[in-house]
C-alpha atoms as a PDB file:
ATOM      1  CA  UNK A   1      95.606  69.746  90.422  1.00  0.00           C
ATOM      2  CA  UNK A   2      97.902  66.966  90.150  1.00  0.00           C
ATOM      3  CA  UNK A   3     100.607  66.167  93.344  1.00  0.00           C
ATOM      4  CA  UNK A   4     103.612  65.360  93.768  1.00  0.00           C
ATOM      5  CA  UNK A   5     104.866  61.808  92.695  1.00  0.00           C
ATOM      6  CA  UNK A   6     101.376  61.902  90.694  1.00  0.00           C
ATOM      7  CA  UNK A   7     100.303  58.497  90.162  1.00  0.00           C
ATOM      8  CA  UNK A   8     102.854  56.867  92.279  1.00  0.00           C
ATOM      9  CA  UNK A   9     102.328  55.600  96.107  1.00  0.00           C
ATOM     10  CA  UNK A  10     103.744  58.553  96.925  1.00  0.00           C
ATOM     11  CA  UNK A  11     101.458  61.009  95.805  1.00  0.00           C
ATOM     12  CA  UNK A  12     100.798  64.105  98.118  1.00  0.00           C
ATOM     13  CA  UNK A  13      98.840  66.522  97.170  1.00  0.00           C
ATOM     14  CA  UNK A  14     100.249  70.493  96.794  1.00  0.00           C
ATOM     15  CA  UNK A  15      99.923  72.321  99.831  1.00  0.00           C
ATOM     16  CA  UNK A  16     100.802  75.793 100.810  1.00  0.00           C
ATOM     17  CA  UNK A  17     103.872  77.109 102.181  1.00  0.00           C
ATOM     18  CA  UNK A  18     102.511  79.745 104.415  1.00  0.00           C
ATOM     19  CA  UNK A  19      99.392  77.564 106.105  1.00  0.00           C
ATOM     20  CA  UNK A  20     100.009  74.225 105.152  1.00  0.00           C
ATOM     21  CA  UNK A  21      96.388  73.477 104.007  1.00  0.00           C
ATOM     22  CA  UNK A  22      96.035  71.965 100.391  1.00  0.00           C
ATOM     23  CA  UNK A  23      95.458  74.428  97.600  1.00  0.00           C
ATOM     24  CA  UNK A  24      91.960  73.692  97.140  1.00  0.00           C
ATOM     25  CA  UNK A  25      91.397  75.035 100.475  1.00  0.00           C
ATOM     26  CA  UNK A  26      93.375  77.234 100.895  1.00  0.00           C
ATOM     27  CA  UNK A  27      92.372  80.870 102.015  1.00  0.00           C
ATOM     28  CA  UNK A  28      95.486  82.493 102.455  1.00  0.00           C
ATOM     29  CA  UNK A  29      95.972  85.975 100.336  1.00  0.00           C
ATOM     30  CA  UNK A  30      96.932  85.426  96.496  1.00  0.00           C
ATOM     31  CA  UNK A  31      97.863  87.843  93.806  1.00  0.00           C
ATOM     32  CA  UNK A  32      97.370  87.621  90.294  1.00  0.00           C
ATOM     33  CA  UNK A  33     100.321  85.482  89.475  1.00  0.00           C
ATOM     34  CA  UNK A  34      98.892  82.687  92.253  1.00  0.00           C
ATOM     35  CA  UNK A  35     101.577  83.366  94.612  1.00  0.00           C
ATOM     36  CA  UNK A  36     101.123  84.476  98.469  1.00  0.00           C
ATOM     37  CA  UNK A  37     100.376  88.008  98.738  1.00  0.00           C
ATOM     38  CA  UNK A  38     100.172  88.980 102.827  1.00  0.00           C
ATOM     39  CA  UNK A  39      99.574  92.210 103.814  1.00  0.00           C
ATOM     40  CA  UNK A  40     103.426  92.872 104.996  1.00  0.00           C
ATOM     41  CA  UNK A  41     104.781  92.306 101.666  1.00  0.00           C
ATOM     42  CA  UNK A  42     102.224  94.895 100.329  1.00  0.00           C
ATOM     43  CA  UNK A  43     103.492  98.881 100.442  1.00  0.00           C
ATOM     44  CA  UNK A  44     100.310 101.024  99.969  1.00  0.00           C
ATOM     45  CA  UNK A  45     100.670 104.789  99.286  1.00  0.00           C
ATOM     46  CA  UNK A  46      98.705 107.090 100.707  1.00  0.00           C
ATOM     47  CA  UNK A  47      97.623 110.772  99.485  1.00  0.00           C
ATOM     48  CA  UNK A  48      95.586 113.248  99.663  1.00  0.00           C
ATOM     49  CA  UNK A  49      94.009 115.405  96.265  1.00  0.00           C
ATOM     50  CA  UNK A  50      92.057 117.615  95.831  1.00  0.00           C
ATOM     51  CA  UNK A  51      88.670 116.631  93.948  1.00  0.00           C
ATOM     52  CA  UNK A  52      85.931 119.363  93.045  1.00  0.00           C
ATOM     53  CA  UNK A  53      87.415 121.549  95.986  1.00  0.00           C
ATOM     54  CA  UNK A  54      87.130 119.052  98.372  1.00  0.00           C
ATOM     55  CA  UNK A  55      89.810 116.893 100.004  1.00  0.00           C
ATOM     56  CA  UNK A  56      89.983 113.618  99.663  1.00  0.00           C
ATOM     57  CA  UNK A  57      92.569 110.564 100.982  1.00  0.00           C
ATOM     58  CA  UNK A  58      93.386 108.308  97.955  1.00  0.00           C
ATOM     59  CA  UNK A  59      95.342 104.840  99.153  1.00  0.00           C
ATOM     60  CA  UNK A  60      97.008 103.087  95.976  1.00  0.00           C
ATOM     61  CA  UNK A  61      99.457 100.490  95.436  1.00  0.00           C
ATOM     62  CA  UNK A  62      96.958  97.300  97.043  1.00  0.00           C
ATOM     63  CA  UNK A  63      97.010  93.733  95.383  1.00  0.00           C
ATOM     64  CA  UNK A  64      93.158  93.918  94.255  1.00  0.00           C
ATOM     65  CA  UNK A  65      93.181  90.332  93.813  1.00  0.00           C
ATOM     66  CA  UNK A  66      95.239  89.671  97.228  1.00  0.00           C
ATOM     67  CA  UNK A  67      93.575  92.415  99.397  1.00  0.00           C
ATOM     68  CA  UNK A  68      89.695  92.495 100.344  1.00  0.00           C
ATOM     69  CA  UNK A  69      89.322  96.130  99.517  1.00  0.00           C
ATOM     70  CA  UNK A  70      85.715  96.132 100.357  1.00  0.00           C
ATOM     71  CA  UNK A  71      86.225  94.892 103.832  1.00  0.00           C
ATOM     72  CA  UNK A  72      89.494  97.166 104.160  1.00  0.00           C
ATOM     73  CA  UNK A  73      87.089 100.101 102.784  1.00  0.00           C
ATOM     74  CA  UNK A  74      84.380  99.580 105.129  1.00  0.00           C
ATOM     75  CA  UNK A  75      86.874  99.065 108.254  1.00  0.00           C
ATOM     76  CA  UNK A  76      88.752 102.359 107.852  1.00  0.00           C
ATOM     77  CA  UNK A  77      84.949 104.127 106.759  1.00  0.00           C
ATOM     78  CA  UNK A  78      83.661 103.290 110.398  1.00  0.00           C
ATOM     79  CA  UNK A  79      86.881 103.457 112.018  1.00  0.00           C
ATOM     80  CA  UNK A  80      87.296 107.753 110.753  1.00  0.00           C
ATOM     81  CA  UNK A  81      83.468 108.059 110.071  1.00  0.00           C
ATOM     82  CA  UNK A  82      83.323 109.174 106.627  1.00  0.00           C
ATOM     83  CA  UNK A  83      82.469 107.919 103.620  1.00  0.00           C
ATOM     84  CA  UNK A  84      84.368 106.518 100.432  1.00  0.00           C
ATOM     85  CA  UNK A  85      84.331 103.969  97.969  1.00  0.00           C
ATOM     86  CA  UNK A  86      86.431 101.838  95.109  1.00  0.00           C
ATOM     87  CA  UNK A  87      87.953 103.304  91.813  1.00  0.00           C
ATOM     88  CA  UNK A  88      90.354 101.745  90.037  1.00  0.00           C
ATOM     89  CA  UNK A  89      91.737  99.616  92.304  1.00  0.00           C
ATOM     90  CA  UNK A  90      92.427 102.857  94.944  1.00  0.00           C
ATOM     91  CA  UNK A  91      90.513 103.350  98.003  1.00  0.00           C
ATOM     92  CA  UNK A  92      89.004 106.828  98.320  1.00  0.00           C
ATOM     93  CA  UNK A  93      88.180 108.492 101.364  1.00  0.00           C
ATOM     94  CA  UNK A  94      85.953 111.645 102.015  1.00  0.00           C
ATOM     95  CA  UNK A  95      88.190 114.224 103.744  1.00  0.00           C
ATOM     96  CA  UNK A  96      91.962 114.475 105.121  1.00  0.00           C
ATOM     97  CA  UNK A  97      92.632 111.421 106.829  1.00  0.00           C
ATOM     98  CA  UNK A  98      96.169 110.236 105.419  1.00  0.00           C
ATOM     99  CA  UNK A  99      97.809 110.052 108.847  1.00  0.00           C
ATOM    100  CA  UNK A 100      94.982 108.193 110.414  1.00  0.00           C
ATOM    101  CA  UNK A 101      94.737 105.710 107.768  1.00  0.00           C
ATOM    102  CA  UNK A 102      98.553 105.528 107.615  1.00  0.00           C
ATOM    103  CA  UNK A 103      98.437 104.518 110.942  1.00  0.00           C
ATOM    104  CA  UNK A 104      95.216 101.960 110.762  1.00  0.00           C
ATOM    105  CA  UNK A 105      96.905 100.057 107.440  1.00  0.00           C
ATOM    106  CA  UNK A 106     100.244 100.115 109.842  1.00  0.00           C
ATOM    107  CA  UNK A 107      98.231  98.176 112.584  1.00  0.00           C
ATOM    108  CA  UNK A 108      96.517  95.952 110.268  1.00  0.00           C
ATOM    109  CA  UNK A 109     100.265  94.553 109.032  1.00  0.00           C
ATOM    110  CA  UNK A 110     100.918  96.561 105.623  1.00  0.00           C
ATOM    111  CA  UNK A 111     103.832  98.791 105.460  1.00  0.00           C
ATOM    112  CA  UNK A 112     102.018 101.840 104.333  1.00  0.00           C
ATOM    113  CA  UNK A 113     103.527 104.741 103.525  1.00  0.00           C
ATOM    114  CA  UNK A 114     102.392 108.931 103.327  1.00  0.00           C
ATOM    115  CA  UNK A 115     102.764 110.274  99.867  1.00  0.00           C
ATOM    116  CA  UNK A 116     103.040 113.753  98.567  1.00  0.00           C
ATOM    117  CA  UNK A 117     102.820 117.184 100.097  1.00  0.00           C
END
C-alpha cells in the first residue's frame, strides 16, 4: 500500500488511527468496508425463539468480519454452560439466557440490547 508523499522524502507509510501501528500490522477490529469496527460502536440484539419447542437465545446484529464470533461463542458457552453454535452470522444459544448474555456482551464493551417479548 502506497504512503503518504509516495515517492517523495517524505514518505510515511499509512497507519491506523485507533493503534497507531501500520496497516500491514495492524490487528485492530475491521468491518467489511476496511474501516475500524470496536465492539462499542457495535449494538447486538438479543432474543429469545422458540425452535422445535425448545428455547433458544439468538444474538444478531455483530460485524462478522469485525467480531470473532467463534471466540465470543465459546466465551459466553462456558461462561452459562450450554451449548450453541454459528448460523448466519447470529450466535445461538441452547436455552433462555438473554439477560445473562445481555449482561456478558455489556461487560465485554458492546452496547447490547434485549429484544422482543
Amino acid at each position: 500500500m502506497s504512503g503518504l508523499f509516495a515517492g517523495t522524502s517524505l514518505e510515511r507509510p499509512v497507519t491506523c488511527e485507533r493503534c497507531g501501528e501500520v496497516l500491514d500490522s495492524c490487528t485492530c477490529p475491521r468491518d467489511s468496508s476496511g474501516s475500524v469496527c470496536a465492539p462499542k460502536d457495535q449494538s447486538p440484539r438479543v432474543r429469545r425463539e422458540k425452535r422445535r419447542g425448545k428455547w433458544t437465545t439468538v444474538v444478531s446484529g455483530l460485524e462478522p468480519d469485525a467480531t470473532d464470533l467463534k471466540s465470543l461463542l465459546k466465551s459466553l458457552r462456558t461462561g452459562l454452560g450450554t451449548g450453541g453454535g454459528i448460523t448466519d452470522g447470529e450466535l445461538i444459544l441452547q436455552g433462555d439466557h438473554r439477560d445473562s448474555v445481555v449482561t456478558k456482551l455489556c461487560e465485554l464493551g458492546y452496547k447490547a440490547k434485549a429484544s422482543g417479548g
